[in-house]
PDB file of N, CA and C in Angstrom:
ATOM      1  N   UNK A   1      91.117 100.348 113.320  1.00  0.00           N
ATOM      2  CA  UNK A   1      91.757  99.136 113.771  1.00  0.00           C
ATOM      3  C   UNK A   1      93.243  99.441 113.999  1.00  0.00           C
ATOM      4  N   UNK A   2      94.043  99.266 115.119  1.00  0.00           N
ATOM      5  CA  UNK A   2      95.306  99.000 115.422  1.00  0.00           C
ATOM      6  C   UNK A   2      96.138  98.218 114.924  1.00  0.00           C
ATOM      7  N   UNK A   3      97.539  98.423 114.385  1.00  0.00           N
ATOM      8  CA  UNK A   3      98.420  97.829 113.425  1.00  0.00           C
ATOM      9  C   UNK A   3      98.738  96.505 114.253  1.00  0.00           C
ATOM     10  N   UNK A   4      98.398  96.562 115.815  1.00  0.00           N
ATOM     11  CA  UNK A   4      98.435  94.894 116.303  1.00  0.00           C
ATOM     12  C   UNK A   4      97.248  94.010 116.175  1.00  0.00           C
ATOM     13  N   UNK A   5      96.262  94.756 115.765  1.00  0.00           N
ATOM     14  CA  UNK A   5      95.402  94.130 115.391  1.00  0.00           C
ATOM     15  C   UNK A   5      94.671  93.689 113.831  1.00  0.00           C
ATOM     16  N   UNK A   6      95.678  94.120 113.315  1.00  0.00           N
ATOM     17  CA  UNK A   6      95.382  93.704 111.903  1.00  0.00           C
ATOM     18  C   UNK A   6      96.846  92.610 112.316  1.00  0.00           C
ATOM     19  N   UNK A   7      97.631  92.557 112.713  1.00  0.00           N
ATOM     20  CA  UNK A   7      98.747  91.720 112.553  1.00  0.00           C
ATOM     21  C   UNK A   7      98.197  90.448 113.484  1.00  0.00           C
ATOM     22  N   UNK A   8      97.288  90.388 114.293  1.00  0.00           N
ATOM     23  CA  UNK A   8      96.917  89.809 114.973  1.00  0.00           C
ATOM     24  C   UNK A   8      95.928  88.520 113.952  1.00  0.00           C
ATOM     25  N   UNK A   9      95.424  89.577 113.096  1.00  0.00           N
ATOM     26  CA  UNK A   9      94.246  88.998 112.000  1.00  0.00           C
ATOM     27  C   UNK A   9      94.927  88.202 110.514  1.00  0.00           C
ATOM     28  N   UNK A  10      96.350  88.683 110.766  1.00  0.00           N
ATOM     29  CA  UNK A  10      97.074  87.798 109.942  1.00  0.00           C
ATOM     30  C   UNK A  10      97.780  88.747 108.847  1.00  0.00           C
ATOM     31  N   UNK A  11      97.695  89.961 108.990  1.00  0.00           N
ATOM     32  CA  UNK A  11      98.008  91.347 108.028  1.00  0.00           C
ATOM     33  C   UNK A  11      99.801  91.317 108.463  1.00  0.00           C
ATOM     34  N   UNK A  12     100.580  91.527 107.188  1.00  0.00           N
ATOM     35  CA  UNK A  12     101.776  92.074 107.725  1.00  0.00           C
ATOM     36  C   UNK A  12     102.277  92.712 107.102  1.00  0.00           C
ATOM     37  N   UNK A  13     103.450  93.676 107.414  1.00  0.00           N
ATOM     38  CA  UNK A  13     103.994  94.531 106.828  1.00  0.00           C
ATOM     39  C   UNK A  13     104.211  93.797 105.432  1.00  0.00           C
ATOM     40  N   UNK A  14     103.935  94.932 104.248  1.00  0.00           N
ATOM     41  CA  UNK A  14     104.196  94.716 102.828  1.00  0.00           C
ATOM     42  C   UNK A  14     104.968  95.615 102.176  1.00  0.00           C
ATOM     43  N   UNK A  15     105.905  95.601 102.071  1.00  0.00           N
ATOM     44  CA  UNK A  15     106.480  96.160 100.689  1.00  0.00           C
ATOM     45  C   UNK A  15     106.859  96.108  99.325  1.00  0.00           C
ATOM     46  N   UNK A  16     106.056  96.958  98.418  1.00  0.00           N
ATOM     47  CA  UNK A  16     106.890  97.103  97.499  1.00  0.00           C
ATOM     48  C   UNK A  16     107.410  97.367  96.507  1.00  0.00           C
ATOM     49  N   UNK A  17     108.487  97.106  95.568  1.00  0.00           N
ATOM     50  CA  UNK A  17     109.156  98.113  94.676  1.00  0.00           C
ATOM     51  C   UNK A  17     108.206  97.710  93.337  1.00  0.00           C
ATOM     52  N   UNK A  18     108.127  99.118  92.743  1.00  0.00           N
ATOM     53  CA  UNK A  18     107.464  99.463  91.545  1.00  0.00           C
ATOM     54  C   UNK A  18     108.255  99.915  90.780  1.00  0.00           C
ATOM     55  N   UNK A  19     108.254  98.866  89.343  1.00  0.00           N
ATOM     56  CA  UNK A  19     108.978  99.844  88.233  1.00  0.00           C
ATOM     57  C   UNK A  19     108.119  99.701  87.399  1.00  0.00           C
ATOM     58  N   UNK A  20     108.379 101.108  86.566  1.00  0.00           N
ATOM     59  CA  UNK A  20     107.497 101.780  85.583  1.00  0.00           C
ATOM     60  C   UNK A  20     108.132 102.025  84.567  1.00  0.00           C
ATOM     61  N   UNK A  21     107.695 102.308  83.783  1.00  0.00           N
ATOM     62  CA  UNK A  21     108.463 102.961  82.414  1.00  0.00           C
ATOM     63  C   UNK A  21     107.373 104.559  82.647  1.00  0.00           C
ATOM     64  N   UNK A  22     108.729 105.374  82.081  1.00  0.00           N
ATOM     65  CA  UNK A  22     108.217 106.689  82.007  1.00  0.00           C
ATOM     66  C   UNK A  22     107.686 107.143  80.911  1.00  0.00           C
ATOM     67  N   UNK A  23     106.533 107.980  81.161  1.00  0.00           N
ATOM     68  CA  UNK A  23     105.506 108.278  80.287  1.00  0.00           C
ATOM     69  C   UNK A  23     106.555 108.853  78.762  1.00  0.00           C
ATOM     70  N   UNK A  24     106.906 110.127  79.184  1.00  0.00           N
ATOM     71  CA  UNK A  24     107.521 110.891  77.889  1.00  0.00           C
ATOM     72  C   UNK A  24     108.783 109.814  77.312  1.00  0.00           C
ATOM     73  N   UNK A  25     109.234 108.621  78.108  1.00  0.00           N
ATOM     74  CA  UNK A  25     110.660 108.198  77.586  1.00  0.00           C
ATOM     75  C   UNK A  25     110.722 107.327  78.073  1.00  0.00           C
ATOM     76  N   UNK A  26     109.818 105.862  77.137  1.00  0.00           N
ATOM     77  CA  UNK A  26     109.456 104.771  77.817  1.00  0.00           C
ATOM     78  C   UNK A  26     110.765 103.772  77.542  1.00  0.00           C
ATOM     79  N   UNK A  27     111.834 104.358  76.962  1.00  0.00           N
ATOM     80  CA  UNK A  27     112.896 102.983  77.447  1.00  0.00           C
ATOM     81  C   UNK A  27     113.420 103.539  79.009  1.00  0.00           C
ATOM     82  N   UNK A  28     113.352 104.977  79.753  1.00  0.00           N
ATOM     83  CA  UNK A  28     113.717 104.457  80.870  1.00  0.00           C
ATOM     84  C   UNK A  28     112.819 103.700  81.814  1.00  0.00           C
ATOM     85  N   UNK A  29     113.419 103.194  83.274  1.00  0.00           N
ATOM     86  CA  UNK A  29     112.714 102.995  84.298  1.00  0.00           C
ATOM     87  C   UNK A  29     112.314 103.396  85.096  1.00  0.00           C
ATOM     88  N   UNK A  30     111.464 103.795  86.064  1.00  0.00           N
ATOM     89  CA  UNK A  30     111.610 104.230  87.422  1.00  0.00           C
ATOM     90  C   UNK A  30     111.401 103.575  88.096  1.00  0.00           C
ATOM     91  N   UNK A  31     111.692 103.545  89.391  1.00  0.00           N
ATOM     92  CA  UNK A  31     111.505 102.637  90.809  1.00  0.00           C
ATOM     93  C   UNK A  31     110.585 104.012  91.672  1.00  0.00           C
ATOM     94  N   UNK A  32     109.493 103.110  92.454  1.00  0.00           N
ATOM     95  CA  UNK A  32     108.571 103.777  93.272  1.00  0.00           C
ATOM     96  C   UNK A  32     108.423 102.841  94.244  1.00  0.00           C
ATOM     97  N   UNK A  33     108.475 103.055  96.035  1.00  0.00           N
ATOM     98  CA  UNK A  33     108.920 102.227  96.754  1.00  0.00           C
ATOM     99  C   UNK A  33     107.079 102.253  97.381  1.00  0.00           C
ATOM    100  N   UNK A  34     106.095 100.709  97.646  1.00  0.00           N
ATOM    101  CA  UNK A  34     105.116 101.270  98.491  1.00  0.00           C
ATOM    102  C   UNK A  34     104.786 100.251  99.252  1.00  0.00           C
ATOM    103  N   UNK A  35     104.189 100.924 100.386  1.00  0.00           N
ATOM    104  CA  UNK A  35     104.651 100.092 101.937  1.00  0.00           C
ATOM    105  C   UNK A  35     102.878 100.258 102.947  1.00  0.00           C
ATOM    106  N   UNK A  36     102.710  98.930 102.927  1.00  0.00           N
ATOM    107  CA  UNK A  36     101.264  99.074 103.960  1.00  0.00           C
ATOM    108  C   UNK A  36     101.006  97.713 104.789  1.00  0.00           C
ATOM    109  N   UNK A  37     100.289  97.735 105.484  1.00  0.00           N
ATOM    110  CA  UNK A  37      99.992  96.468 106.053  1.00  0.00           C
ATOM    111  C   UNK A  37      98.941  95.801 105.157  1.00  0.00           C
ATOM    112  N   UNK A  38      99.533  94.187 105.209  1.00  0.00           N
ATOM    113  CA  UNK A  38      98.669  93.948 104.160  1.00  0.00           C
ATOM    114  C   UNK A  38      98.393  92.733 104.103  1.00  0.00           C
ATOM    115  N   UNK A  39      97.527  91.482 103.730  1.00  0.00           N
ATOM    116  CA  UNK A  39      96.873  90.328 104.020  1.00  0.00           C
ATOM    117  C   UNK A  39      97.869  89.753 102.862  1.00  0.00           C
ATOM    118  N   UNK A  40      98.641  88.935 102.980  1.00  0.00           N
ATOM    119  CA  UNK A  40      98.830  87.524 102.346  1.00  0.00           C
ATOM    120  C   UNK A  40      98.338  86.097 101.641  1.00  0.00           C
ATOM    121  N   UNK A  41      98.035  85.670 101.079  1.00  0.00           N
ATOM    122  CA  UNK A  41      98.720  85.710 100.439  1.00  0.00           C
ATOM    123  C   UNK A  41      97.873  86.405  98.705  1.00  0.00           C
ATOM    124  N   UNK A  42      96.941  87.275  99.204  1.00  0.00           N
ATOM    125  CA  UNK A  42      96.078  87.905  98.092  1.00  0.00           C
ATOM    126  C   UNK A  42      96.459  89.065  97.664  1.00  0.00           C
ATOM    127  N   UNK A  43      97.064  89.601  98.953  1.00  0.00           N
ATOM    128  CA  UNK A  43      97.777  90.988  98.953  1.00  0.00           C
ATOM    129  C   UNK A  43      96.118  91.949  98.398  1.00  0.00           C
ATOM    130  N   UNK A  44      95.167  91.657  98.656  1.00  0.00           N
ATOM    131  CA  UNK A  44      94.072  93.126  98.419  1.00  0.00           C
ATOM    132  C   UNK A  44      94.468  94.342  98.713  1.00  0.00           C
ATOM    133  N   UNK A  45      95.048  94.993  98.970  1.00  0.00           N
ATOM    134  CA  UNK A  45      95.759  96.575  99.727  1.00  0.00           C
ATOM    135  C   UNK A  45      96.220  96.638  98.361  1.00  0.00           C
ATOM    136  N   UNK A  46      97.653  95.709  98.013  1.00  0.00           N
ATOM    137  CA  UNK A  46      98.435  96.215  96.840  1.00  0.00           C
ATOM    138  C   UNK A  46      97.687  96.188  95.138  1.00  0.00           C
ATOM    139  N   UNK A  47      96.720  95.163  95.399  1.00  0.00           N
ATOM    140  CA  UNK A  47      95.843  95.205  94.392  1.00  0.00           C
ATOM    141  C   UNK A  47      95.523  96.095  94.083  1.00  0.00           C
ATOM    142  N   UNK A  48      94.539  96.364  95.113  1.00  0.00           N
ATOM    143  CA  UNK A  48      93.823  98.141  94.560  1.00  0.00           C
ATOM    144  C   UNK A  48      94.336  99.154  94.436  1.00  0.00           C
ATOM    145  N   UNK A  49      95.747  99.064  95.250  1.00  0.00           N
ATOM    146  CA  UNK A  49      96.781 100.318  94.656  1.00  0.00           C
ATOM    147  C   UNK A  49      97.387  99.947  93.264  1.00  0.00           C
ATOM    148  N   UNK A  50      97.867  98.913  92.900  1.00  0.00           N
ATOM    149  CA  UNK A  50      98.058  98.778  91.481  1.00  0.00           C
ATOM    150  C   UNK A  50      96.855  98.665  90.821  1.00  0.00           C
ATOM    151  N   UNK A  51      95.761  98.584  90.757  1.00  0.00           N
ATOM    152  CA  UNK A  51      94.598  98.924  89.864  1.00  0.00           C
ATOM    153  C   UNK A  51      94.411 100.570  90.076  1.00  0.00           C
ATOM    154  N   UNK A  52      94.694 101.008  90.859  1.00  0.00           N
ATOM    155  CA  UNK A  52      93.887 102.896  90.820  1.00  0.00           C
ATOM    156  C   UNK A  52      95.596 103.137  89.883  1.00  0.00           C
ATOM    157  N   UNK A  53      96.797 102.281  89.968  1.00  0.00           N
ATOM    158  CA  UNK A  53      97.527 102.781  88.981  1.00  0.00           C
ATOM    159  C   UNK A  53      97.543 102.658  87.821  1.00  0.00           C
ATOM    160  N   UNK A  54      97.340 101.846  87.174  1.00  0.00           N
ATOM    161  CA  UNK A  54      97.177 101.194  85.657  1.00  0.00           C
ATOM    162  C   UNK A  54      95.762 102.034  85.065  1.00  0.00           C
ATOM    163  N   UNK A  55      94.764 102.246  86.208  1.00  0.00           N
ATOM    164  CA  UNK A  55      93.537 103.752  85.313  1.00  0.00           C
ATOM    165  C   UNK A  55      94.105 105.052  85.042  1.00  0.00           C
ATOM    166  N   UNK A  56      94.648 105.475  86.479  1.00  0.00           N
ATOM    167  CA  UNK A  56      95.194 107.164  86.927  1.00  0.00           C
ATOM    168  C   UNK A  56      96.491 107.548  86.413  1.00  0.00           C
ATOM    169  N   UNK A  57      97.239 106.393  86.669  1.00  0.00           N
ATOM    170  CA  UNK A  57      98.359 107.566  86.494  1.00  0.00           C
ATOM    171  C   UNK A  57      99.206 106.589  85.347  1.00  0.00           C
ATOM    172  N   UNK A  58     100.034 107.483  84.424  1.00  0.00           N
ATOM    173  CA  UNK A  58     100.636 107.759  83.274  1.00  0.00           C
ATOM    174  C   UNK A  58     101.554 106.052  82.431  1.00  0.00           C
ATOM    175  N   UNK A  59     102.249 106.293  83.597  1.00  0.00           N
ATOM    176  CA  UNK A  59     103.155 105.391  83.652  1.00  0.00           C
ATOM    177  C   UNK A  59     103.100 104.304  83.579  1.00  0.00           C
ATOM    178  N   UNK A  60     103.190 103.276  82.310  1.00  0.00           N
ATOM    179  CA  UNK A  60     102.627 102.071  82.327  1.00  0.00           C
ATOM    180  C   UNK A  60     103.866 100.785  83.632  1.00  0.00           C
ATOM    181  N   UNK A  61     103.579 100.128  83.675  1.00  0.00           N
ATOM    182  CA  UNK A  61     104.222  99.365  85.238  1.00  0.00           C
ATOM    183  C   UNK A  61     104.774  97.909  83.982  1.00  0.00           C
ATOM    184  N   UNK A  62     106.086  97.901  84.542  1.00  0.00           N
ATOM    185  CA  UNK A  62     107.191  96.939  84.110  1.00  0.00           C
ATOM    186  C   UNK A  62     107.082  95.989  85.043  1.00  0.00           C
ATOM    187  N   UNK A  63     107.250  95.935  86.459  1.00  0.00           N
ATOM    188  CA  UNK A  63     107.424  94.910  87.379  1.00  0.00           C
ATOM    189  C   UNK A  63     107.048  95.028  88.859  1.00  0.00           C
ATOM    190  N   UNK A  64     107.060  94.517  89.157  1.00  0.00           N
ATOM    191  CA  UNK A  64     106.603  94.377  91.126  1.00  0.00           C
ATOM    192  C   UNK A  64     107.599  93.148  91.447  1.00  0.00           C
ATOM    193  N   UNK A  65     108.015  94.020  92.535  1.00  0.00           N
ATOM    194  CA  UNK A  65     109.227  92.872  93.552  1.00  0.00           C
ATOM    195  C   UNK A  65     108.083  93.353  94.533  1.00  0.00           C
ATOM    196  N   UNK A  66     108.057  92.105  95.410  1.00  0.00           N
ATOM    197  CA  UNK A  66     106.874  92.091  97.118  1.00  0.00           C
ATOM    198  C   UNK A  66     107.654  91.560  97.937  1.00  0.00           C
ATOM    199  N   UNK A  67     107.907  91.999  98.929  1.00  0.00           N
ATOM    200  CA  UNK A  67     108.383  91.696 100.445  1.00  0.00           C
ATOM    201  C   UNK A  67     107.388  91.897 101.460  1.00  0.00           C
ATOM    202  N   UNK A  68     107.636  90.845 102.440  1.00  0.00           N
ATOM    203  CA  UNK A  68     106.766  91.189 103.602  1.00  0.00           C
ATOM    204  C   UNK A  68     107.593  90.572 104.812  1.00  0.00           C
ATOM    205  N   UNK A  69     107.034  91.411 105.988  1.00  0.00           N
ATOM    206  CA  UNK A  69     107.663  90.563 107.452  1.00  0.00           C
ATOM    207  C   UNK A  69     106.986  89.087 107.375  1.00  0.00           C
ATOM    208  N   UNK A  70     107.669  88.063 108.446  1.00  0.00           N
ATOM    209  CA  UNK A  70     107.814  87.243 108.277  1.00  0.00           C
ATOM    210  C   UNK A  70     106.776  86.926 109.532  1.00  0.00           C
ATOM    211  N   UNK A  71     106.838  87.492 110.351  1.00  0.00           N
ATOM    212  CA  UNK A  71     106.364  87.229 111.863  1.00  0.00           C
ATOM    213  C   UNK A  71     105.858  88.491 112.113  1.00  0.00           C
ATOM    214  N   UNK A  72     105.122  88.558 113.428  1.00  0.00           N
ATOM    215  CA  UNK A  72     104.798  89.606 114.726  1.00  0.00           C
ATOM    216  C   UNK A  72     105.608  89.304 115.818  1.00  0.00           C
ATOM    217  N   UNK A  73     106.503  90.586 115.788  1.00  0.00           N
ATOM    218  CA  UNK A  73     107.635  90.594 117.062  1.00  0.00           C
ATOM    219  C   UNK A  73     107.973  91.976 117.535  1.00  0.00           C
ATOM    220  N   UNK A  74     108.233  92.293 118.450  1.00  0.00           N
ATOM    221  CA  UNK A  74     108.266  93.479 119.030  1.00  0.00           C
ATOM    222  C   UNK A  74     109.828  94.090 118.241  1.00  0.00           C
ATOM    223  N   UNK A  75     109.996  95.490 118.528  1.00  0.00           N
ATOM    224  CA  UNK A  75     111.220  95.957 118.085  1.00  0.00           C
ATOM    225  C   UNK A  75     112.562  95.494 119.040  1.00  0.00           C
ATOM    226  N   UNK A  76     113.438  95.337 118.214  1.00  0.00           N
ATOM    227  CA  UNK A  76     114.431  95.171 119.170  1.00  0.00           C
ATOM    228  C   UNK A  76     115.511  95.653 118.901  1.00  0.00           C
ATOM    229  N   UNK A  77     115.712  96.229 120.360  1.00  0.00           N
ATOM    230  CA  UNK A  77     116.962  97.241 120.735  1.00  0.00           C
ATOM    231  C   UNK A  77     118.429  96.779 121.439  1.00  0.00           C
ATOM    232  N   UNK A  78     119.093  96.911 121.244  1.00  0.00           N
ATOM    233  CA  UNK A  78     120.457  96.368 122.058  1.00  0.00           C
ATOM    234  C   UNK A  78     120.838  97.383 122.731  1.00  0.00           C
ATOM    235  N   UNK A  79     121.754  97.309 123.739  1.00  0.00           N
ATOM    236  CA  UNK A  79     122.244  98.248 124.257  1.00  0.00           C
ATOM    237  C   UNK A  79     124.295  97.958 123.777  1.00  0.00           C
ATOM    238  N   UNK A  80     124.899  98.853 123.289  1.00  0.00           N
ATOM    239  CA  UNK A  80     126.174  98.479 123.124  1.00  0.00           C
ATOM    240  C   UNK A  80     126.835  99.559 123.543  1.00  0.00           C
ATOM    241  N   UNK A  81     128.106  98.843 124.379  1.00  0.00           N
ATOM    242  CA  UNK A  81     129.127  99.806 125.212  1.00  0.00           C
ATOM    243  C   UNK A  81     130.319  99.771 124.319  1.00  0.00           C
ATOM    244  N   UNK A  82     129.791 101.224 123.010  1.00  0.00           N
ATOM    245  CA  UNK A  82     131.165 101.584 122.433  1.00  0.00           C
ATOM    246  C   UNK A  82     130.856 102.928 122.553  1.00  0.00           C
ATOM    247  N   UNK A  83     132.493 103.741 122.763  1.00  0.00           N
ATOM    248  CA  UNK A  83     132.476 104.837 122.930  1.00  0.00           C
ATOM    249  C   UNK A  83     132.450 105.703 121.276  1.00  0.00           C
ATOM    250  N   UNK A  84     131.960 106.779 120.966  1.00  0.00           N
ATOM    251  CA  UNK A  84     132.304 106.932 119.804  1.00  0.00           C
ATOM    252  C   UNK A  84     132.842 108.751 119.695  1.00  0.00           C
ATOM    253  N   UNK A  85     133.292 109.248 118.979  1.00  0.00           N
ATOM    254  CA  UNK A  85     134.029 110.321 119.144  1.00  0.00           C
ATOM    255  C   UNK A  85     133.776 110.819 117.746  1.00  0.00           C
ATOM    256  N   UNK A  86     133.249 111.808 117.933  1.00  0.00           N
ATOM    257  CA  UNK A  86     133.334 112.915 116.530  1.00  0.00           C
ATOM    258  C   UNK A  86     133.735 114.238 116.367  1.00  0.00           C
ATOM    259  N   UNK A  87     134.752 114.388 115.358  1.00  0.00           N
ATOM    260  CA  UNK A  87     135.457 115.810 115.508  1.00  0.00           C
ATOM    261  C   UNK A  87     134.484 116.832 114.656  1.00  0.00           C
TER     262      UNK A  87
END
């Protein structure tokens, strides 16, 4: 399936930040950034990536921040007339 056609089906860009506590030295944090197209408002994609994490891997998970696009819109480019100069 084509990324306009999952966006078409109602899928949109998802991101997002993962913090963990680290295995050997659980007062720090880490941040892990993860990014897919993804259905709203159930988010199934990020589900099953945070479930294959909480079995597999080490690091027990502190928090999830989620972002997603807002719309389907093409990229947009400007054109700007500045000169720029580098020595």
């Amino acid at each position: 399936m084509t990324l306009y056609e999952l966006q078409v089906r109602g899928y949109r860009l998802t991101t997002a930040e993962i913090i963990y506590r680290l295995p050997d030295h659980p007062a720090l944090l880490q941040s892990f950034v993860w990014q897919k197209f993804d259905l709203p408002p159930d988010f199934p994609e990020l589900r099953k990536f945070l479930e294959f994490w909480s079995h597999n891997i080490d690091g027990k998970l502190h928090s999830v921040n989620v972002k997603q696009s807002s719309r389907t819109a093409p990229n947009r480019v400007r054109h700007v007339k500045h000169p720029l100069t580098l020595h």
